[in-house]
C-alpha atoms as a PDB file:
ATOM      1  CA  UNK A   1     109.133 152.272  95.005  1.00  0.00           C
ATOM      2  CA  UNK A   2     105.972 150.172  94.129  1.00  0.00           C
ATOM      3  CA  UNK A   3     105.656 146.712  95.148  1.00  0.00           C
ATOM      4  CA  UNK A   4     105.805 143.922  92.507  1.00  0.00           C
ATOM      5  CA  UNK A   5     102.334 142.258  91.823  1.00  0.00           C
ATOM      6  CA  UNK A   6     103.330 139.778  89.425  1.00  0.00           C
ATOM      7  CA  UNK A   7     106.776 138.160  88.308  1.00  0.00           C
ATOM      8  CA  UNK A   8     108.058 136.303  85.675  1.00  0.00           C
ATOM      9  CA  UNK A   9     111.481 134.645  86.161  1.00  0.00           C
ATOM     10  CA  UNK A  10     113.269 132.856  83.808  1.00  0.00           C
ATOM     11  CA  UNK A  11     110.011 131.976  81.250  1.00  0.00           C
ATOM     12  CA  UNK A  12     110.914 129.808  77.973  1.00  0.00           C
ATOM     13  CA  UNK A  13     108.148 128.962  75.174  1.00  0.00           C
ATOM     14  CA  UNK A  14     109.534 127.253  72.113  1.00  0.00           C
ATOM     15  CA  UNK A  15     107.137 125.573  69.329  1.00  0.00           C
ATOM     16  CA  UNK A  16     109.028 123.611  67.443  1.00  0.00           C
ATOM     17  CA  UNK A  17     112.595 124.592  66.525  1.00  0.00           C
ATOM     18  CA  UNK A  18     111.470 128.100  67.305  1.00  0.00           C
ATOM     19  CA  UNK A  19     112.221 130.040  70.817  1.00  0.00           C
ATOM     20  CA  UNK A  20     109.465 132.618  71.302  1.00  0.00           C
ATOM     21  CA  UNK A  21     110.062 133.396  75.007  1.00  0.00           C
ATOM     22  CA  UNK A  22     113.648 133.101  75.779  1.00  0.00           C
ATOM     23  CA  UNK A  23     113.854 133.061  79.657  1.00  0.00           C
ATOM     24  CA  UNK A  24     111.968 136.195  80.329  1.00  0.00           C
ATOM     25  CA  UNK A  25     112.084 138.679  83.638  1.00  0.00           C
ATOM     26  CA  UNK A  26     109.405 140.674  84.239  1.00  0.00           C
ATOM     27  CA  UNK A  27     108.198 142.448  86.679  1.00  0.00           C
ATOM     28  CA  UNK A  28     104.915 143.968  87.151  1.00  0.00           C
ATOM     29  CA  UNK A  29     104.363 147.140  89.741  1.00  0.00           C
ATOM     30  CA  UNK A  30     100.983 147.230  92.102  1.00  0.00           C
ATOM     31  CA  UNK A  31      98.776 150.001  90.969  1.00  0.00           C
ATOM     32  CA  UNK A  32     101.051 151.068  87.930  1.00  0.00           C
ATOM     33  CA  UNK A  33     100.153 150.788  84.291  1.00  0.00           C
ATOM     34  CA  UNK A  34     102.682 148.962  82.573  1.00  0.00           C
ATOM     35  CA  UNK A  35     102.931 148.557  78.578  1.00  0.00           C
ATOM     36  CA  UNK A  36     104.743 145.862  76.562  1.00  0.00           C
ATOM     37  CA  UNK A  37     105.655 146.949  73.336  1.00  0.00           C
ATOM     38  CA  UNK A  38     107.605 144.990  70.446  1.00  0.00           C
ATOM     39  CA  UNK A  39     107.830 144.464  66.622  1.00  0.00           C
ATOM     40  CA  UNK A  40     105.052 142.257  65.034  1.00  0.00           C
ATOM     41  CA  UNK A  41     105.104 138.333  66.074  1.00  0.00           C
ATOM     42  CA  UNK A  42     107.439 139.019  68.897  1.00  0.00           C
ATOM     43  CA  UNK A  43     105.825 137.055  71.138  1.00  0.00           C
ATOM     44  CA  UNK A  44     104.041 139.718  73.513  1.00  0.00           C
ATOM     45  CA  UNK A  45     100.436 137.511  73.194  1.00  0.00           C
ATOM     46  CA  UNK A  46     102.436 134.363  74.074  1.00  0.00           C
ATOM     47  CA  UNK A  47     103.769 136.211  76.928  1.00  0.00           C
ATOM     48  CA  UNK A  48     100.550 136.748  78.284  1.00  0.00           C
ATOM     49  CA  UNK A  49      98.912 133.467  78.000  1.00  0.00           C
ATOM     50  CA  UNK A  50     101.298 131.719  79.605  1.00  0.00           C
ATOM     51  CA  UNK A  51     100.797 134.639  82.558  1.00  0.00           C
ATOM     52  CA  UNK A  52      97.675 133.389  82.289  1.00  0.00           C
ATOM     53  CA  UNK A  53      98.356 130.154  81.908  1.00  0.00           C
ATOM     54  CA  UNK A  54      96.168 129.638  78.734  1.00  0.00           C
ATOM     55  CA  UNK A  55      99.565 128.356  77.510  1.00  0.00           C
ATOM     56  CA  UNK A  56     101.788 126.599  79.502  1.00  0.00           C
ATOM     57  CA  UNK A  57     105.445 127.391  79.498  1.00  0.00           C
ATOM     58  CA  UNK A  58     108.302 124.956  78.906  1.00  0.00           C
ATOM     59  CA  UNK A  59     110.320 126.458  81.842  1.00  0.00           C
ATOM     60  CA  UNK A  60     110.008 129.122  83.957  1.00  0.00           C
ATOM     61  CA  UNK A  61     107.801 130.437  87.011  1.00  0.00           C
ATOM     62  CA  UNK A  62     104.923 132.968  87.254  1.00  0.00           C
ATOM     63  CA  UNK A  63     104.760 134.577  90.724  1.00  0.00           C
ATOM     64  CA  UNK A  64     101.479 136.507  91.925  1.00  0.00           C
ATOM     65  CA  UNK A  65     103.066 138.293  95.364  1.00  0.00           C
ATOM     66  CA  UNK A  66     105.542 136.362  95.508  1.00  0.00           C
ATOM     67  CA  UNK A  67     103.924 132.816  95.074  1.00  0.00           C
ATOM     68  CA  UNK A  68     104.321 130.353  92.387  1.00  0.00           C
ATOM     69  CA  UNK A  69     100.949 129.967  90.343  1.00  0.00           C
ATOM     70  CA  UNK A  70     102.502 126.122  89.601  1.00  0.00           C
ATOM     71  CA  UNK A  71     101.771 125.132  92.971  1.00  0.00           C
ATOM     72  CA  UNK A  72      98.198 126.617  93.790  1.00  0.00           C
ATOM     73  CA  UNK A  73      94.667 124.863  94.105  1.00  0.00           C
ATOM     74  CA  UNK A  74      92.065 124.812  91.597  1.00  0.00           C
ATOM     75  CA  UNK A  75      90.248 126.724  93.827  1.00  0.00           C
ATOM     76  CA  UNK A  76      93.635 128.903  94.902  1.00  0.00           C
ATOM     77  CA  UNK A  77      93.420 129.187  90.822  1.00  0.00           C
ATOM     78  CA  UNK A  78      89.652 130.212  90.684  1.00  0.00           C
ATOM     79  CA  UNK A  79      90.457 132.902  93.075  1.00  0.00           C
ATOM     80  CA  UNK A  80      93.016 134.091  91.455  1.00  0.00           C
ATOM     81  CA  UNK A  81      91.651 134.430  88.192  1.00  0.00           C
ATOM     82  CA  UNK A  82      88.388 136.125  89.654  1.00  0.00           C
ATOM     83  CA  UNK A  83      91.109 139.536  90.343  1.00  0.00           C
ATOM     84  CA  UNK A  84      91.963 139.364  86.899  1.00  0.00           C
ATOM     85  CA  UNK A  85      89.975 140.736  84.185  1.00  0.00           C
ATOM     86  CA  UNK A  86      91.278 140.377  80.657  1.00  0.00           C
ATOM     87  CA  UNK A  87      90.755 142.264  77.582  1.00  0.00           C
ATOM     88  CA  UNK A  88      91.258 140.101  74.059  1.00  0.00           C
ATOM     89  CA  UNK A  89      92.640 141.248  70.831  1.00  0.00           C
ATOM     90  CA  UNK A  90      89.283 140.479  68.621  1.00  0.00           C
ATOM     91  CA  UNK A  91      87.248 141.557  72.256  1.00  0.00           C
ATOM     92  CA  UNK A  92      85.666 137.734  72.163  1.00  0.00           C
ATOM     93  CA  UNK A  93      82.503 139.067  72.750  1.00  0.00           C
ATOM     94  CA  UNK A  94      79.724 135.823  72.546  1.00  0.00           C
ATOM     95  CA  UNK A  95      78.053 136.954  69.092  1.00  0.00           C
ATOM     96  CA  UNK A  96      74.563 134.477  70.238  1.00  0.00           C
ATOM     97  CA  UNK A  97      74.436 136.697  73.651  1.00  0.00           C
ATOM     98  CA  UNK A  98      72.869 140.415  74.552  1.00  0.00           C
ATOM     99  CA  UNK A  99      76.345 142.797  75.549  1.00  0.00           C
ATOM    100  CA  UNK A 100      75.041 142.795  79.292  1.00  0.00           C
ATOM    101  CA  UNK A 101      75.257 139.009  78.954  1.00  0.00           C
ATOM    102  CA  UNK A 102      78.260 139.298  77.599  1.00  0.00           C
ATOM    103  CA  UNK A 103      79.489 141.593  80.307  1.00  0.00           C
ATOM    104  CA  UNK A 104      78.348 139.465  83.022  1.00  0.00           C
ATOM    105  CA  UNK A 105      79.271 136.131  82.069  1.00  0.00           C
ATOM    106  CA  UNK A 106      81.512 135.397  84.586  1.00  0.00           C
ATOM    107  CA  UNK A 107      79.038 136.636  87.074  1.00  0.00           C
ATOM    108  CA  UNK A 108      76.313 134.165  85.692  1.00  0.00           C
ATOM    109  CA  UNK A 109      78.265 131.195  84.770  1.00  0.00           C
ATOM    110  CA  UNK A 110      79.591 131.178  89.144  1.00  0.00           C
ATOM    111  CA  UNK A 111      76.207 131.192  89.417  1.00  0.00           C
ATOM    112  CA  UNK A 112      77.006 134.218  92.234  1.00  0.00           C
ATOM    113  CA  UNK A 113      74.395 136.848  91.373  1.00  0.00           C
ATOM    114  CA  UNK A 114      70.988 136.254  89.947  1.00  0.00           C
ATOM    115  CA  UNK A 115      70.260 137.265  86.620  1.00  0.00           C
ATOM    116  CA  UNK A 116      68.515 140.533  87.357  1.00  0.00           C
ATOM    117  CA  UNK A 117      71.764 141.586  89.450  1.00  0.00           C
ATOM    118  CA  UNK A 118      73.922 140.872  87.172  1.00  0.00           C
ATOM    119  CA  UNK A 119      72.284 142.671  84.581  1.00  0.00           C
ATOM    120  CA  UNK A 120      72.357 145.837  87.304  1.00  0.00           C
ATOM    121  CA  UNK A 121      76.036 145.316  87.522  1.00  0.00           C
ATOM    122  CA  UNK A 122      76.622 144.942  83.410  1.00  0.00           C
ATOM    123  CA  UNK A 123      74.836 148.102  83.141  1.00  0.00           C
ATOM    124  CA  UNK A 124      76.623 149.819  85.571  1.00  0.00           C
ATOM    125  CA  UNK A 125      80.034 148.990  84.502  1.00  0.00           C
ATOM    126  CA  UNK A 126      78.894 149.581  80.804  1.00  0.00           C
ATOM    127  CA  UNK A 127      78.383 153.276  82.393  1.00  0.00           C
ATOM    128  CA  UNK A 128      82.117 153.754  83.349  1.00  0.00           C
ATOM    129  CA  UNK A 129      83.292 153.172  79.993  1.00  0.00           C
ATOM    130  CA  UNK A 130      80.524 155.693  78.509  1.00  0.00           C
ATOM    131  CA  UNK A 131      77.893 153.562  76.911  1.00  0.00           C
ATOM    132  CA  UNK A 132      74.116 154.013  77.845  1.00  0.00           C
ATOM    133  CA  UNK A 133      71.555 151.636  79.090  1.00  0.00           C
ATOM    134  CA  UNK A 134      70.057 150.854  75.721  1.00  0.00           C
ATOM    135  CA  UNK A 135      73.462 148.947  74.641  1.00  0.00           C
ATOM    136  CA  UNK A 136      73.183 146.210  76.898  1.00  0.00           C
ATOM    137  CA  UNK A 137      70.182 144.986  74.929  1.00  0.00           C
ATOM    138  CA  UNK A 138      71.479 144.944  71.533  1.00  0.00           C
ATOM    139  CA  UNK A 139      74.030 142.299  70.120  1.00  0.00           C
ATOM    140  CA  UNK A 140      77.659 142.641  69.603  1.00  0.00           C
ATOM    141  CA  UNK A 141      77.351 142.997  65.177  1.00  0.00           C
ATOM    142  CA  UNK A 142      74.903 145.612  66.181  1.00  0.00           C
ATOM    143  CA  UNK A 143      77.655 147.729  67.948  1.00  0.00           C
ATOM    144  CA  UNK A 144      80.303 149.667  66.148  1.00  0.00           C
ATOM    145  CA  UNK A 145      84.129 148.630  66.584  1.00  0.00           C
ATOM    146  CA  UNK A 146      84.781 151.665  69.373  1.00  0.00           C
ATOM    147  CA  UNK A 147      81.130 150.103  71.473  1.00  0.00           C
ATOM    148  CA  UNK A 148      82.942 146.731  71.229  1.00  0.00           C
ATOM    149  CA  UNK A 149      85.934 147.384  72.294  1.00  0.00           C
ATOM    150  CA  UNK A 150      84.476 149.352  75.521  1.00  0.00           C
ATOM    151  CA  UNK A 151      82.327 146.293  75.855  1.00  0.00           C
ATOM    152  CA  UNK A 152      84.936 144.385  76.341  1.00  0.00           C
ATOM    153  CA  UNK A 153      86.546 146.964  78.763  1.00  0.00           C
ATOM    154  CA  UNK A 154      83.412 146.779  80.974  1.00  0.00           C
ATOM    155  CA  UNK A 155      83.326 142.765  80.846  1.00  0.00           C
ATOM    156  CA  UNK A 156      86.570 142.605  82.131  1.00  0.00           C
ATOM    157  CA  UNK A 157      85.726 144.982  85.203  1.00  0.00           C
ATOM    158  CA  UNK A 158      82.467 143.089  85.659  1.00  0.00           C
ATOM    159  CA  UNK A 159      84.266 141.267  88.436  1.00  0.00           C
ATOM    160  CA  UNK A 160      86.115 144.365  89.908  1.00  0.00           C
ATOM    161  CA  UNK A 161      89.527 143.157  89.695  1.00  0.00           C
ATOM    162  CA  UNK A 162      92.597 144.335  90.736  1.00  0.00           C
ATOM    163  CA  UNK A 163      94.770 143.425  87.862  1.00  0.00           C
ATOM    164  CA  UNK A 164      93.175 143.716  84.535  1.00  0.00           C
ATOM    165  CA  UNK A 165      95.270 142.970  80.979  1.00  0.00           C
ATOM    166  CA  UNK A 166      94.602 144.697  77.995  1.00  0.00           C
ATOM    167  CA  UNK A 167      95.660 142.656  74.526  1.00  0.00           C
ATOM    168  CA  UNK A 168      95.912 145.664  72.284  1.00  0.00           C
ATOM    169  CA  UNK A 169      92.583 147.309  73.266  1.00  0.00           C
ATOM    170  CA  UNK A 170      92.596 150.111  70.369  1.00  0.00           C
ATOM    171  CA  UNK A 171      93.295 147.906  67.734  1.00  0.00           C
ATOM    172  CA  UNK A 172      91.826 149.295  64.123  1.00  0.00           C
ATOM    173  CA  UNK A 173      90.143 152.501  65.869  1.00  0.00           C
ATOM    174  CA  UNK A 174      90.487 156.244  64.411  1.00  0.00           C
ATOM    175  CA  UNK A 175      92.723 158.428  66.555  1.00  0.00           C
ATOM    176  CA  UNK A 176      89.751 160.233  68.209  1.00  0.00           C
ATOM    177  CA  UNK A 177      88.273 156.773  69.197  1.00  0.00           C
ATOM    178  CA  UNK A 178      91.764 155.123  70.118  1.00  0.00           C
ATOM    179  CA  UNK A 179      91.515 158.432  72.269  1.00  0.00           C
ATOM    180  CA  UNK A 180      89.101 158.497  74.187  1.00  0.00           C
ATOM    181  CA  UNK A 181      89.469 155.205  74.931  1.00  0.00           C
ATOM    182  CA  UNK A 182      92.884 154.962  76.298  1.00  0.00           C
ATOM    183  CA  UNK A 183      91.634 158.162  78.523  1.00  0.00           C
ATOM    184  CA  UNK A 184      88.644 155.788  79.761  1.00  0.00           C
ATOM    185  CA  UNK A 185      90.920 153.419  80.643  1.00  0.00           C
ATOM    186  CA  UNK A 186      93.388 155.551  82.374  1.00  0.00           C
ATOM    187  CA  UNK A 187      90.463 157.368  84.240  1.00  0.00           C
ATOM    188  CA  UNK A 188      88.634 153.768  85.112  1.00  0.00           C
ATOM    189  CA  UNK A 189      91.877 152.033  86.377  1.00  0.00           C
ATOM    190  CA  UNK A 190      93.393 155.649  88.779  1.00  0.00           C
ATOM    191  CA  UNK A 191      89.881 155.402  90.354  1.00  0.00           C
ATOM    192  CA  UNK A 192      89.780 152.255  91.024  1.00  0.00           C
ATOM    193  CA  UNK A 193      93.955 151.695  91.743  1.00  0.00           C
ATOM    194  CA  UNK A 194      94.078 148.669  88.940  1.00  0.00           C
ATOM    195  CA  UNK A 195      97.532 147.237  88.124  1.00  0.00           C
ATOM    196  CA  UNK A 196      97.498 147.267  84.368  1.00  0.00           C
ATOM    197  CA  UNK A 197      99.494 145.348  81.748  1.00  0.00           C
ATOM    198  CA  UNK A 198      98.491 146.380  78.092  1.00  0.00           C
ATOM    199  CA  UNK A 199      99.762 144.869  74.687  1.00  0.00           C
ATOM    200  CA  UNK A 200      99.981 147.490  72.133  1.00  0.00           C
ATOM    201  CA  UNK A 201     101.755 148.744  69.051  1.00  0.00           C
ATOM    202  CA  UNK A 202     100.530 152.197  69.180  1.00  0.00           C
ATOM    203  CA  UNK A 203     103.527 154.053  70.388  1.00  0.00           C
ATOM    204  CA  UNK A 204     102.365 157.457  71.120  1.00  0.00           C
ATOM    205  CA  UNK A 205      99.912 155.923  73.584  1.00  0.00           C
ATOM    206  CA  UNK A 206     101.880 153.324  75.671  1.00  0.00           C
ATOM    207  CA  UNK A 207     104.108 156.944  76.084  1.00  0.00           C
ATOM    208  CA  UNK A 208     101.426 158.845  77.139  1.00  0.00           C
ATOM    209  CA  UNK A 209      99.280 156.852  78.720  1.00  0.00           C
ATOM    210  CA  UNK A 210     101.726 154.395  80.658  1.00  0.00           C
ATOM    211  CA  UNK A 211     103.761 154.711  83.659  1.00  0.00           C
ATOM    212  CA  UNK A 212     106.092 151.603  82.893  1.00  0.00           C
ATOM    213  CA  UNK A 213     107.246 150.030  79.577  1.00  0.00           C
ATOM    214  CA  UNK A 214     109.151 147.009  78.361  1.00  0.00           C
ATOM    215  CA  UNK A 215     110.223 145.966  75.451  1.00  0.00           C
ATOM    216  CA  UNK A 216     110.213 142.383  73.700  1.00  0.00           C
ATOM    217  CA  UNK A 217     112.956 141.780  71.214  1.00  0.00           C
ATOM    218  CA  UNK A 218     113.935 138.531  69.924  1.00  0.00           C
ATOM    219  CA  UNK A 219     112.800 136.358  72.642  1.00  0.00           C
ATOM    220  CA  UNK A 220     113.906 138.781  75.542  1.00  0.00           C
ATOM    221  CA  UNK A 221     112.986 141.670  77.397  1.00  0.00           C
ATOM    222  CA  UNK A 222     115.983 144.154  75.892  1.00  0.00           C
ATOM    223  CA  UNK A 223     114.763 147.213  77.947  1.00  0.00           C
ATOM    224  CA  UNK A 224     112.703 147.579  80.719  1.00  0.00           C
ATOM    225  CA  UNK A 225     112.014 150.984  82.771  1.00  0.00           C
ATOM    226  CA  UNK A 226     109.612 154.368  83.089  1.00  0.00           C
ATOM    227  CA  UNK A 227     108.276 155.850  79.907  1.00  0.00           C
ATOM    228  CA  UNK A 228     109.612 159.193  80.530  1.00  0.00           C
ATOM    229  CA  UNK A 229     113.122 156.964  80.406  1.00  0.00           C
ATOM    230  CA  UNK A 230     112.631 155.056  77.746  1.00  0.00           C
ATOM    231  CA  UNK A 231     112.592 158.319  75.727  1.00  0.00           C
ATOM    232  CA  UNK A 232     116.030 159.106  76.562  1.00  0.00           C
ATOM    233  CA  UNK A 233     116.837 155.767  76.226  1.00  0.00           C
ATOM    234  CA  UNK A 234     120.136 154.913  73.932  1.00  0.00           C
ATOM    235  CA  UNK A 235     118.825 151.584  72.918  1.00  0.00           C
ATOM    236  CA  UNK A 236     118.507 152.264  68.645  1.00  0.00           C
ATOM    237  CA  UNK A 237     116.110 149.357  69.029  1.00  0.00           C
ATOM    238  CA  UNK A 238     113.927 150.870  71.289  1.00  0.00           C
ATOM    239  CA  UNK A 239     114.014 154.392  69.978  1.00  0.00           C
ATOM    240  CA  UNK A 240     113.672 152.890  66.608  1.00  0.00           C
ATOM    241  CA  UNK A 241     109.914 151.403  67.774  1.00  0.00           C
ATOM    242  CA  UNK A 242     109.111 154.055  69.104  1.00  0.00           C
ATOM    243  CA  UNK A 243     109.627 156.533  66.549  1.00  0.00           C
ATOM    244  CA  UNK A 244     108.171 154.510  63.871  1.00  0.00           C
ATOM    245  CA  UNK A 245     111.381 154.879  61.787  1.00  0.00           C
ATOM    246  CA  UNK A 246     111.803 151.696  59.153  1.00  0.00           C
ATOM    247  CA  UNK A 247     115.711 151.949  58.905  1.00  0.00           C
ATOM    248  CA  UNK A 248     117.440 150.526  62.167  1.00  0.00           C
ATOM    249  CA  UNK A 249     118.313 147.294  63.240  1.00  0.00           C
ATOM    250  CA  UNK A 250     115.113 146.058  63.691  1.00  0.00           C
ATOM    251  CA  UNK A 251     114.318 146.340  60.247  1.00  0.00           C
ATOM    252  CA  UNK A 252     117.768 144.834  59.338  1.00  0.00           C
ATOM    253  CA  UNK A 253     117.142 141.973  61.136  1.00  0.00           C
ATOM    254  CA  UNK A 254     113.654 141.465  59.283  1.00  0.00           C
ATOM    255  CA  UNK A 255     115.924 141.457  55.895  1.00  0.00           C
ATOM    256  CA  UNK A 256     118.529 139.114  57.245  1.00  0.00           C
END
């Protein structure tokens, strides 16, 4: 059984009148891929920042091996977030910066590397997601939607991490593209034994491309187990997601 990396335990986010995160459990396996799925504005981004802690949650703990993130250092904090590399929805690429600059932001901003290593290292982890030397020099509206999104893939690696988040990372590519990405991906993070959590609402990937999956329903994780079982899975609401089917109670509960 693989260890847990990261848990969530009993985490609440409300704005307003209205519960997004209704005391979630989660738990994240070491070296596993693990997809959260759920219907549109369920809450799975809001989930993740406040893993991150770009949102802070109104109750609840995050635990990285078993210790609370609440009670860390800055610098405890620093060091944490250098293992983490995160991929965003839009890719947040820096439009005024050169992709290798983009890529190696974090590197530069610590000030850790000069600029001619870190432009060594941009290139190189450009390489592992297939793009050639020349694309570190152009700009990001210079690089079709599949070149961005693998940008973004090789900025988040830039600082080899052991945990790396993907916030729907084939988002608005064709099937080949959405492809050979998620392959990338999978190749990039068995090599180099990532734990992965990835956003996504393309179900025929997080199935084939996943080892674990939950599901975010109404504020709560409803199911929560190995892809291979959550296609046997009785749950209508989970079978209904992942088939794609628009009758079923999740659909009811959009007319309601």
């Amino acid at each position: 059984m693989s260890q847990r990396l990261i848990s969530l335990q009993g985490l609440r986010k409300t704005f307003g009148k209205k519960t997004v995160l209704d005391h979630i459990d989660l738990d994240i396996a070491a070296q596993r891929a693990t997809v959260l799925i759920g219907p549109s504005s369920s809450g799975k981004s809001v989930l993740v920042k406040c893993m991150l802690g770009l949102m802070e949650a109104d109750f609840g703990e995050v635990l990285m091996e078993g210790e609370s993130l609440s009670r860390l250092s800055r610098e405890e904090t620093e060091r944490l977030h250098d293992r983490i590399g995160v991929v965003f929805q839009q890719n947040a690429l820096f439009d005024s910066l050169p992709v290798w600059e983009n890529v190696a932001f974090r590197l530069l901003s610590r000030g850790r590397v000069s600029r001619t290593q870190a432009r060594e290292i941009a290139q190189e982890k450009l390489g592992l997601f297939g793009l050639k030397p020349w694309v570190g020099d152009r700009y990001p509206a210079e690089l079709s939607g599949g070149m961005q999104k693998r940008a973004g893939l090789a900025r988040a690696f830039a600082m080899d991490p052991d945990i790396l988040i993907l916030d729907a990372p084939t988002d608005g590519l064709d099937p080949i593209m959405t492809r050979h990405t998620n392959l990338l991906i999978r190749r990039v993070v068995q090599q180099h034994k990532v734990t992965v959590l990835s956003i996504t609402t393309d179900m025929p990937s997080a199935l084939e491309f996943y080892d674990d999956l939950a599901m975010l329903y109404d504020g709560r994780i409803i199911w929560k187990g190995t892809t291979a079982a959550a296609q046997e899975a009785p749950d209508p609401r989970l079978s209904q997601l992942l088939e794609g089917r628009s009758d079923g109670p999740i659909s009811m509960a959009v007319r309601a």
